[in-house]
Protein backbone atom coordinates (compact mmCIF):
# COMPACT_ATOMS: atom_id res chain seq x y z
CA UNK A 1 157.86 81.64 101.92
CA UNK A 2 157.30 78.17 103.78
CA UNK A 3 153.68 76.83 103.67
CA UNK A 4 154.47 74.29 105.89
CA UNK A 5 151.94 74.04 108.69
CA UNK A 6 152.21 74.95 112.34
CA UNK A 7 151.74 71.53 114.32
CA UNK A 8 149.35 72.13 117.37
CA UNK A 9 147.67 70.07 120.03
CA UNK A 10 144.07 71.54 120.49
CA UNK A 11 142.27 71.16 123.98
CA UNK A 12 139.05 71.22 123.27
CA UNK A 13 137.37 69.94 126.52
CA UNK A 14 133.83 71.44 126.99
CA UNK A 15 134.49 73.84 123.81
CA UNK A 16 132.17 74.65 120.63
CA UNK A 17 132.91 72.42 117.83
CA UNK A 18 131.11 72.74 115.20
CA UNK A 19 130.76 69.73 112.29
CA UNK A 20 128.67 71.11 109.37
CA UNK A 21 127.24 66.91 107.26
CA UNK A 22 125.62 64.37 108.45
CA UNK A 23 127.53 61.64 106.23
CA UNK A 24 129.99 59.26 106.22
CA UNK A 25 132.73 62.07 107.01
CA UNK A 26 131.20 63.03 109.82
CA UNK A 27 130.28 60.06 111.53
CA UNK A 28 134.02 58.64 111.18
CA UNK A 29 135.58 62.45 113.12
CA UNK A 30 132.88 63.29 115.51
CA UNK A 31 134.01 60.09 117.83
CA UNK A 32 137.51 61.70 118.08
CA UNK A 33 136.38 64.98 119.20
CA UNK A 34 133.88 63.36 122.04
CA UNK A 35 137.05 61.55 122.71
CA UNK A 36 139.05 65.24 123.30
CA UNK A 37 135.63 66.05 125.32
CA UNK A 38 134.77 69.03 122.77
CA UNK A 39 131.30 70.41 123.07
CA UNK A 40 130.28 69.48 119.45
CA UNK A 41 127.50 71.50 117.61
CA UNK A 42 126.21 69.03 114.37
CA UNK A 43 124.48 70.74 111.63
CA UNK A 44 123.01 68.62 109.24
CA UNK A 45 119.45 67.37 107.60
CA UNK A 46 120.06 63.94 107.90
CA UNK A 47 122.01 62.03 109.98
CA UNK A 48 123.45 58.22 109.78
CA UNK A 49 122.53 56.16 112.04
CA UNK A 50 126.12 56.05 114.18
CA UNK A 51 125.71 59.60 114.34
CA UNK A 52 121.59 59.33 115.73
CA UNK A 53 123.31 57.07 118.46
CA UNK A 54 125.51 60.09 119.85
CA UNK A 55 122.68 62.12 119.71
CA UNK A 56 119.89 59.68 121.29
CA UNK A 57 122.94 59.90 123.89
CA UNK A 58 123.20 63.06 124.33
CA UNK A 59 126.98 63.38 123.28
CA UNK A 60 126.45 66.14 121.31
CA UNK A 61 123.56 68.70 120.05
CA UNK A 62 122.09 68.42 116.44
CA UNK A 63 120.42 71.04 114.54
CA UNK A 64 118.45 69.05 111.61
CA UNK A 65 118.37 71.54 109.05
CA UNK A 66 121.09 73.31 106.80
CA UNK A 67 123.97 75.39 107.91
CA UNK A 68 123.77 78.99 108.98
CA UNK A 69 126.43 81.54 108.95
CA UNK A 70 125.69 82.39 113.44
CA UNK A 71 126.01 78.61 114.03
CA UNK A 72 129.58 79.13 114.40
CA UNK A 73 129.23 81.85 117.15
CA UNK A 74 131.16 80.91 120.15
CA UNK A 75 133.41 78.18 118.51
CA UNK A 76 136.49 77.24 118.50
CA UNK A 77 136.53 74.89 114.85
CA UNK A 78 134.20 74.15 112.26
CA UNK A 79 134.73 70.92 110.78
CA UNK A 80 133.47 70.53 106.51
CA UNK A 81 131.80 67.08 106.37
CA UNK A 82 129.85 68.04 102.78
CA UNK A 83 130.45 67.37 99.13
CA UNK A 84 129.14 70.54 97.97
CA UNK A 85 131.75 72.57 97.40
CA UNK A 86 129.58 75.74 96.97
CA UNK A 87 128.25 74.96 100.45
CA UNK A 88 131.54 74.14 101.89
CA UNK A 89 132.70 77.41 100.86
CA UNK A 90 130.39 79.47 102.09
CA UNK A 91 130.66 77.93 105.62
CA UNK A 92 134.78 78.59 105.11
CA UNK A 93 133.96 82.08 104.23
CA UNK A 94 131.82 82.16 107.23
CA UNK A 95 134.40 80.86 109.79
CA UNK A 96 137.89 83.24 107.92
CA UNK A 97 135.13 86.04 109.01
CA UNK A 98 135.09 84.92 112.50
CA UNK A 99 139.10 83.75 112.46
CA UNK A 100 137.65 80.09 113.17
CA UNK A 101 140.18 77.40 112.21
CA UNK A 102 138.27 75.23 109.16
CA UNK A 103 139.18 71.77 108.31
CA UNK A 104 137.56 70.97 104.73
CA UNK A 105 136.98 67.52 103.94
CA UNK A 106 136.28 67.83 100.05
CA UNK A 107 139.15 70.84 99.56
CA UNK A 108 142.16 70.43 101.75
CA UNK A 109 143.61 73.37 99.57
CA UNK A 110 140.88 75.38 100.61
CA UNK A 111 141.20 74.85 104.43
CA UNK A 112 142.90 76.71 107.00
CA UNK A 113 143.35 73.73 109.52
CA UNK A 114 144.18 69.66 108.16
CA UNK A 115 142.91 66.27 110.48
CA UNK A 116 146.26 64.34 110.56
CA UNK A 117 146.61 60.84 110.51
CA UNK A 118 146.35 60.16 114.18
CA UNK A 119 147.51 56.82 116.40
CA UNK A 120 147.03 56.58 120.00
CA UNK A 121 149.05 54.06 122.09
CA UNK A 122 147.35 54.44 125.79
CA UNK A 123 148.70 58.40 126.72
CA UNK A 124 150.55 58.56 123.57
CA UNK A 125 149.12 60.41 120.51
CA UNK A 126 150.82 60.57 117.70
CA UNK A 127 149.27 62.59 114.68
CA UNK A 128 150.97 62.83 111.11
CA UNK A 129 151.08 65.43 108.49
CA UNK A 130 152.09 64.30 105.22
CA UNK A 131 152.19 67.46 103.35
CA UNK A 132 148.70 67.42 101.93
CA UNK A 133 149.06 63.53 101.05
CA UNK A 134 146.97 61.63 103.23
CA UNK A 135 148.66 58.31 101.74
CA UNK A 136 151.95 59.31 103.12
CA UNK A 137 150.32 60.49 106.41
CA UNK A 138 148.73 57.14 106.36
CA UNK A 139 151.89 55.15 105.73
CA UNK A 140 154.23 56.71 107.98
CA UNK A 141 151.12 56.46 110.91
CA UNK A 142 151.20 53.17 110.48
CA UNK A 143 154.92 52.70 110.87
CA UNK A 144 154.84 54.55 114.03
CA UNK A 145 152.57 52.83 115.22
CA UNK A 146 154.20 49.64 114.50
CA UNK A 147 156.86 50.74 116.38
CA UNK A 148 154.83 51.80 119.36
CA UNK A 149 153.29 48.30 119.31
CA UNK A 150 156.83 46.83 119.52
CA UNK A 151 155.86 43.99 116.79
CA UNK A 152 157.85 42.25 114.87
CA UNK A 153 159.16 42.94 111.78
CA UNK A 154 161.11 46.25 109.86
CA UNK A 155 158.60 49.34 110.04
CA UNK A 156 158.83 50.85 106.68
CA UNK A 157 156.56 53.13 106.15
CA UNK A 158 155.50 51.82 102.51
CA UNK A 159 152.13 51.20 101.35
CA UNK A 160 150.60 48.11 103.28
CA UNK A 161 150.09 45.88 99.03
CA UNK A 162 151.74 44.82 97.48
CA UNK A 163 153.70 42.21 99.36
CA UNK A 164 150.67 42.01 102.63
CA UNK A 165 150.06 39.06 104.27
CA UNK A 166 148.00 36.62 102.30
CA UNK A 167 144.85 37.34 104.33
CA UNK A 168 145.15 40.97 103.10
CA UNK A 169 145.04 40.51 99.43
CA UNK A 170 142.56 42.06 97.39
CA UNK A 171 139.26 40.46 96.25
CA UNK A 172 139.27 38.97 99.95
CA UNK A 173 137.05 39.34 102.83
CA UNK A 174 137.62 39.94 106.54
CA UNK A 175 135.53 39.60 109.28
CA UNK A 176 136.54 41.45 111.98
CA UNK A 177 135.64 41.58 115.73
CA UNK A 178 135.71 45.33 117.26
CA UNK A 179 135.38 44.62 120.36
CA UNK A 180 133.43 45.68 123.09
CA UNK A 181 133.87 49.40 122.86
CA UNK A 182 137.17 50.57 124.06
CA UNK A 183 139.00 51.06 120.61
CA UNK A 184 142.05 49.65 122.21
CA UNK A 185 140.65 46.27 122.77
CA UNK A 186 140.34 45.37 119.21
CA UNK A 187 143.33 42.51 118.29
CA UNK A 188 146.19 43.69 116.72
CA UNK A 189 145.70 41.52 113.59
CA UNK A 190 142.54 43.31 113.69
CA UNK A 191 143.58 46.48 113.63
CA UNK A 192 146.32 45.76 110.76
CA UNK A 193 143.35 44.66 108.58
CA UNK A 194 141.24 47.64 109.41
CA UNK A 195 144.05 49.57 107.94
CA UNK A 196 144.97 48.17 104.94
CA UNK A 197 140.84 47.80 103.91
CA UNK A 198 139.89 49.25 100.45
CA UNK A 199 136.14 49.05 101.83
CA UNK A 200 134.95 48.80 105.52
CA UNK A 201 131.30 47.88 106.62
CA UNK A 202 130.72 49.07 109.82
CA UNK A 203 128.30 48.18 112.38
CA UNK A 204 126.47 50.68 114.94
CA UNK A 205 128.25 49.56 117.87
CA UNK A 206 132.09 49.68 116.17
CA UNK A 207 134.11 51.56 118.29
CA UNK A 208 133.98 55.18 116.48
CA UNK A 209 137.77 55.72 116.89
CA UNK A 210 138.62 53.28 114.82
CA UNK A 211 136.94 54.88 111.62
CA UNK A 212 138.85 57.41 112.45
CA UNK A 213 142.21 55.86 111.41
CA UNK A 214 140.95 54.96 107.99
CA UNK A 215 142.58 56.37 105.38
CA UNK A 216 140.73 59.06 103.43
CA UNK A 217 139.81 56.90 100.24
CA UNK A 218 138.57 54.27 101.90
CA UNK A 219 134.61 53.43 101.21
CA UNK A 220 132.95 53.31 104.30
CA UNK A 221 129.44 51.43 104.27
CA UNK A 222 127.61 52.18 107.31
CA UNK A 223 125.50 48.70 107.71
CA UNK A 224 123.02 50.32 110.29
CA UNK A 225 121.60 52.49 107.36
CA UNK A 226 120.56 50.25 104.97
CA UNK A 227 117.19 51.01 103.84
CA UNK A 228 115.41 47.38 104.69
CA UNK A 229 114.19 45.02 107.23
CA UNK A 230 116.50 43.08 109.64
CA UNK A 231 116.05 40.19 106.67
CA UNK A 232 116.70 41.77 104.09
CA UNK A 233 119.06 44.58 105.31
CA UNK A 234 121.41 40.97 105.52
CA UNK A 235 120.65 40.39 102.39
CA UNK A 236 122.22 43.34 101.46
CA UNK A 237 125.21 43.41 103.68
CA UNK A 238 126.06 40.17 102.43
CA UNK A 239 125.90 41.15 98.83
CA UNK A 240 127.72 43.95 99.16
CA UNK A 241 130.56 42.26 100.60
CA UNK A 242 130.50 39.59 97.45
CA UNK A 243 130.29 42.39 95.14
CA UNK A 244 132.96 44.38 96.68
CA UNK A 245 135.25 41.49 97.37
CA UNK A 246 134.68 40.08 93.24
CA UNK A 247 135.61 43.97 91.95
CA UNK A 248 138.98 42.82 93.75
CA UNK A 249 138.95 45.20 96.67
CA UNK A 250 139.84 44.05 100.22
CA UNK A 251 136.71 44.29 102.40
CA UNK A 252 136.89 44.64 106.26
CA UNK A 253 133.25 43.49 107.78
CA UNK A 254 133.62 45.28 110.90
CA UNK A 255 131.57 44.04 113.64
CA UNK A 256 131.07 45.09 117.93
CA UNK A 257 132.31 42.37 119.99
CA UNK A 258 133.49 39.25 118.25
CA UNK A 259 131.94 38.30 114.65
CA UNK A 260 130.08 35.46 115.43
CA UNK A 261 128.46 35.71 119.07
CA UNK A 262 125.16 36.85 118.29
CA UNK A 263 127.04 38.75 115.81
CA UNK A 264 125.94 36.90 112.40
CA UNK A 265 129.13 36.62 111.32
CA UNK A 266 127.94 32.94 110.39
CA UNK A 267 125.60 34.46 107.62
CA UNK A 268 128.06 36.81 105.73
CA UNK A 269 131.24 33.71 105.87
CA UNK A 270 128.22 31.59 103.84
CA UNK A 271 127.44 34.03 101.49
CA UNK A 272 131.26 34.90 100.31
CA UNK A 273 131.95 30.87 100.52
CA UNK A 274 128.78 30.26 98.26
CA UNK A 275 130.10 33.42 96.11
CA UNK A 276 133.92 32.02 95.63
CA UNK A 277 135.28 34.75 97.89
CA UNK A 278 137.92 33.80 100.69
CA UNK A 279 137.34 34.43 104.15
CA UNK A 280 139.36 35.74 107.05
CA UNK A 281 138.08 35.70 110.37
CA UNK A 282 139.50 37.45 113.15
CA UNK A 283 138.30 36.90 117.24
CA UNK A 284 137.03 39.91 118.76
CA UNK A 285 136.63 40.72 122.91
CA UNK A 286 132.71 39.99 123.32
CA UNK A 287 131.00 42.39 125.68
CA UNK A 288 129.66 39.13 127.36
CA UNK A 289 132.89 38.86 129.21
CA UNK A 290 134.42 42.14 128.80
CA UNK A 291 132.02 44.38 130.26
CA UNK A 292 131.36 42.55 133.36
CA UNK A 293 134.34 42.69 133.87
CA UNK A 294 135.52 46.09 133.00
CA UNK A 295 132.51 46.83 135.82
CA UNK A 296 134.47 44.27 138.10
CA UNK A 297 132.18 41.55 138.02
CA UNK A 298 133.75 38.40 137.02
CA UNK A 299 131.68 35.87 134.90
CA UNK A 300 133.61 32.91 137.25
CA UNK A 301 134.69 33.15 140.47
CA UNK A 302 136.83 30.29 142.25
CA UNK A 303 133.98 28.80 145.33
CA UNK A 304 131.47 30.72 143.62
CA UNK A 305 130.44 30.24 140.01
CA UNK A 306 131.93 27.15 137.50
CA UNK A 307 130.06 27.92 134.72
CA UNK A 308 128.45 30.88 132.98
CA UNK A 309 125.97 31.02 130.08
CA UNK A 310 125.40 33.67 127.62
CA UNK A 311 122.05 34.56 125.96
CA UNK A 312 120.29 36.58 123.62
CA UNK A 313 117.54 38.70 125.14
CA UNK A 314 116.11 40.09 122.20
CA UNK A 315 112.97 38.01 121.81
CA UNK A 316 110.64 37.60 125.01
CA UNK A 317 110.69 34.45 126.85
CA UNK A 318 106.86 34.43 125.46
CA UNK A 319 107.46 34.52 122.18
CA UNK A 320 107.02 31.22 119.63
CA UNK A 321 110.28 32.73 117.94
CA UNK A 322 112.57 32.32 121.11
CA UNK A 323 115.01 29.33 120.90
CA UNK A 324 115.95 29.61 124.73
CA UNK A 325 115.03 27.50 127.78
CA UNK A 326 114.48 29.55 130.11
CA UNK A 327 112.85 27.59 132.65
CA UNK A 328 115.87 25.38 132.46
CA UNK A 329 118.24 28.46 132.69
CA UNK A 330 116.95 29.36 136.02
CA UNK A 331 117.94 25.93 137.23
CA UNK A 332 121.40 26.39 136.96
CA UNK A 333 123.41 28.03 139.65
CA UNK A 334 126.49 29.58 137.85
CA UNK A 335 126.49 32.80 136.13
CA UNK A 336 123.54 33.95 133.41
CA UNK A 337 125.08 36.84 130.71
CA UNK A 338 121.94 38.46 129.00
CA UNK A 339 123.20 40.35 125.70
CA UNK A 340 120.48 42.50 123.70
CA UNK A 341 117.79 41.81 126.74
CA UNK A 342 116.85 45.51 128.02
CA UNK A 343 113.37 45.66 126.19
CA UNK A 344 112.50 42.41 127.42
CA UNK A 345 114.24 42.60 130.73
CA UNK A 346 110.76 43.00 132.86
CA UNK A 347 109.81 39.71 131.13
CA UNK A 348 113.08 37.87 131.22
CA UNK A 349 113.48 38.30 135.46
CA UNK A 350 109.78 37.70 135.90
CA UNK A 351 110.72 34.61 133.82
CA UNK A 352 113.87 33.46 135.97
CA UNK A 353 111.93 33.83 139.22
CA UNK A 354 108.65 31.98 138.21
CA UNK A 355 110.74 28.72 137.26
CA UNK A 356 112.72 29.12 140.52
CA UNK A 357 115.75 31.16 140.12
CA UNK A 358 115.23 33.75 143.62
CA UNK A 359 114.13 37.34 143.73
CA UNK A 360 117.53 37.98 145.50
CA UNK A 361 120.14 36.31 143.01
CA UNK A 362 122.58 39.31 142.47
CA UNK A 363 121.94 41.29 138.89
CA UNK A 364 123.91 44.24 137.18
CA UNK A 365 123.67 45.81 134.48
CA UNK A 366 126.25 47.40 132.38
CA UNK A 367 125.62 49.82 129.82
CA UNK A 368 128.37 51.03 126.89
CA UNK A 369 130.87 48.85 128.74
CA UNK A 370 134.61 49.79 128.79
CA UNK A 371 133.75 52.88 127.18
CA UNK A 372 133.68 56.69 128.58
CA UNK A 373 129.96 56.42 129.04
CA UNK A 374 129.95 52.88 131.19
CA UNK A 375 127.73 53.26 133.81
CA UNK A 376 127.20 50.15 136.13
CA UNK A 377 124.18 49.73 137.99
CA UNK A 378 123.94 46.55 140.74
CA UNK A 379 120.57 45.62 141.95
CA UNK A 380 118.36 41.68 142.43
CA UNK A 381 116.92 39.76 140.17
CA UNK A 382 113.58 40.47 141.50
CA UNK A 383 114.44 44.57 141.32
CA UNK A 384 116.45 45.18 138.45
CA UNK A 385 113.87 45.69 135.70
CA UNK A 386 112.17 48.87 137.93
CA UNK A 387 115.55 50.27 138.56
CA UNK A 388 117.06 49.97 135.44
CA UNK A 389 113.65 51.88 134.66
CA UNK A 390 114.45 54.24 137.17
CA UNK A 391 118.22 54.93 136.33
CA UNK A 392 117.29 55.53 132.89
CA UNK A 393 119.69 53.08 131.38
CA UNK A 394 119.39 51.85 127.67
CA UNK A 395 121.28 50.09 125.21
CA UNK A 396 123.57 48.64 124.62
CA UNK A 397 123.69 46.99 127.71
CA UNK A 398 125.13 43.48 129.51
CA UNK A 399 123.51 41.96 132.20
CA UNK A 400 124.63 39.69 134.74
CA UNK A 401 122.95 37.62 136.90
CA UNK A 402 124.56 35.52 139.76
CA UNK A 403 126.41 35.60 143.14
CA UNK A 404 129.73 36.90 141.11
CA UNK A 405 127.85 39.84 140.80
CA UNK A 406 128.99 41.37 144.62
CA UNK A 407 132.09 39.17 144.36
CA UNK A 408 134.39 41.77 143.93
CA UNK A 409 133.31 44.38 145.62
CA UNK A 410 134.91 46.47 148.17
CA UNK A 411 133.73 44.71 151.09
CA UNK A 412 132.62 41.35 149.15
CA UNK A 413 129.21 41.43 150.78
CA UNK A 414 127.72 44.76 149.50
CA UNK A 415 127.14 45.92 146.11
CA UNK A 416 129.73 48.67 144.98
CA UNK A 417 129.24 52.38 143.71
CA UNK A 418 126.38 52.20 141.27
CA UNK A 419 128.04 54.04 138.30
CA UNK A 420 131.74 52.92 137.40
């Protein structure tokens, strides 16, 4: 009797999904079921950090505590993110009883649905099978997708090593801009590194389709939770790297936006140089230009704005520790792009207005730009601290200040809709 299995699409828009683990598993499939708009039920003690985002934004419902057999009334799948096979069981058990599909991450054996290797070129998705071998699914993804891409070169299928490109190699590292959010901005070399890492470290604000596509033994650090300080939680990124990197594993440093734009991206390339460990860098979109615009603001504008200047926000104009001129900031008359400044953004326009920049400069702000969950919201200088109070924004979020701001609006004189 065949065993091979029956190749479905699911729809899952607005139904019960259940993922039992807070971990590492979790945190890389629960961005692809947001994605297929699933109503997603997480059941776990602890989360990581990635996974605290989606529930600070009320993507999906967590119940911090340990699973229970009645969770799963009303679903549709029950996804295994646990270790403990004992545990894992018992939830299968509790889902054959309710003819709920189960997809086991530590027993694929033992499950009665698999996660293929998925792909997705704009509408199309392609998902692979590979018989149980997610190394096979992996490689012939990968070809696909090559051949989707249209880039050069035979699409094999073969494992990525040996024979990679030189920046690939083992006991290397790469540091690798994400993007701004949409996982299709990220640069193609980007995305070829990505999949041929041994080890990724992963910031909070990587696009969460993209640790998706990992293959299945690939170690996935989550940076976000390390256990320290800003300070020394470097300290500890940057080690791991070296260590990982002198084992002779390829490491991916995957960073939101591009690597070194407020990214510290700087940091980590000193630490592998003073370590011996070889460097690639790869560009990524920064959310400085590519949320504007993805809100249709843009940063210059011919007659209207020849310059634009990005800051950090995230220490108030007041405080010894900030390295910015503000005063001579709101001087200048082209465009002002204010990353990682929504705590401080009472004090930052109160700033810009007391050293002469006016009350009614155009402002937006843009939060999760490019992504599902980009909301836009266009306001003044002088007014855009109360209603970004009001609207309930939060991070992450861009904002703009300038006369681009209305400049491509409907009518060019009038702000357009407030959410995009």
């Amino acid at each position: 009797m065949s065993t091979n299995p029956y190749p479905l699409g699911l729809r899952l828009a607005g139904r019960r999904v259940v993922v039992v683990g807070g971990g590492a598993v979790a945190t890389r499939r629960v961005p692809a079921l947001l994605d297929a708009g699933a109503d997603v039920f997480l059941v776990a003690p602890e989360l990581t950090p990635a996974l605290r985002a989606h529930v600070d934004a009320r993507r999906l419902h967590w119940a911090p505590r340990r699973f229970a057999p009645d969770d799963l009334d009303g679903a549709w799948l029950v996804q295994v993110a646990i270790d403990d096979p004992i545990a894992a069981a018992s939830v299968s058990a509790a889902a054959a009883e309710r003819r709920i599909f189960c997809v086991r991450a530590d027993d694929r054996a033992a499950a009665t649905a698999w996660t293929p290797a998925v792909t997705r070129h704009g509408p199309v998705t392609v998902a692979v099978l590979g018989g149980g071998d997610p190394r096979r699914a992996m490689s012939v993804r990968d070809a696909v997708r090559d051949l989707l891409a249209a880039r050069v070169g035979e699409a094999t299928g073969a494992p990525v090593r040996p024979g990679g490109p030189a920046d690939a190699t083992p006991g290397r590292v790469a540091l690798v801009g994400a993007g701004p959010g949409d996982p299709e901005l990220i640069t193609v070399k980007g995305w070829r590194l990505l999949t041929q890492a041994d080890v990724v470290v992963a910031d909070r604000l990587v696009p969460g389709l993209l640790l998706d596509e990992l293959r299945a033994d690939v170690e996935l650090v989550d940076a976000s939770k390390i256990p320290y300080g800003p300070a020394r939680a470097q300290e500890e990124i940057n080690r791991i790297l070296v260590e990982r990197a002198l084992a002779g594993r390829f490491v991916v440093r995957l960073k939101g936006g591009d690597p070194y734009v407020f990214g510290r991206g700087g940091e980590e390339l000193l630490a592998c140089a003073a370590a011996g460990v070889p460097v690639t860098v790869v560009p990524g979109v920064t959310s400085s230009i590519a949320a504007p615009a993805a809100a249709g603001i843009p940063v210059t504008h011919r007659a209207v704005a020849h310059e634009f200047t990005v800051v950090s926000g995230h220490v108030p104009p007041d405080s010894p520790a900030s390295l910015v001129r503000w005063e001579h900031l709101a001087g200048l008359r082209g465009t002002l792009v204010v990353l990682m400044g929504l705590k401080n953004l009472a004090a930052i326009t109160a700033t810009l207005v007391a050293h002469g920049r006016p009350a009614d400069t155009p402002a937006a702000v843009v939060q999760e730009g490019t992504t599902g969950a980009q909301r836009v919201l266009r306001s003044t200088l002088g007014a855009v601290a109360a209603d970004v109070a009001a609207a309930g924004l939060r991070p992450p979020a861009v904002v703009v200040v300038g006369d681009v701001v209305p400049a491509l609006s409907p009518r060019g004189d009038e702000p357009a809709d407030p959410d995009g």
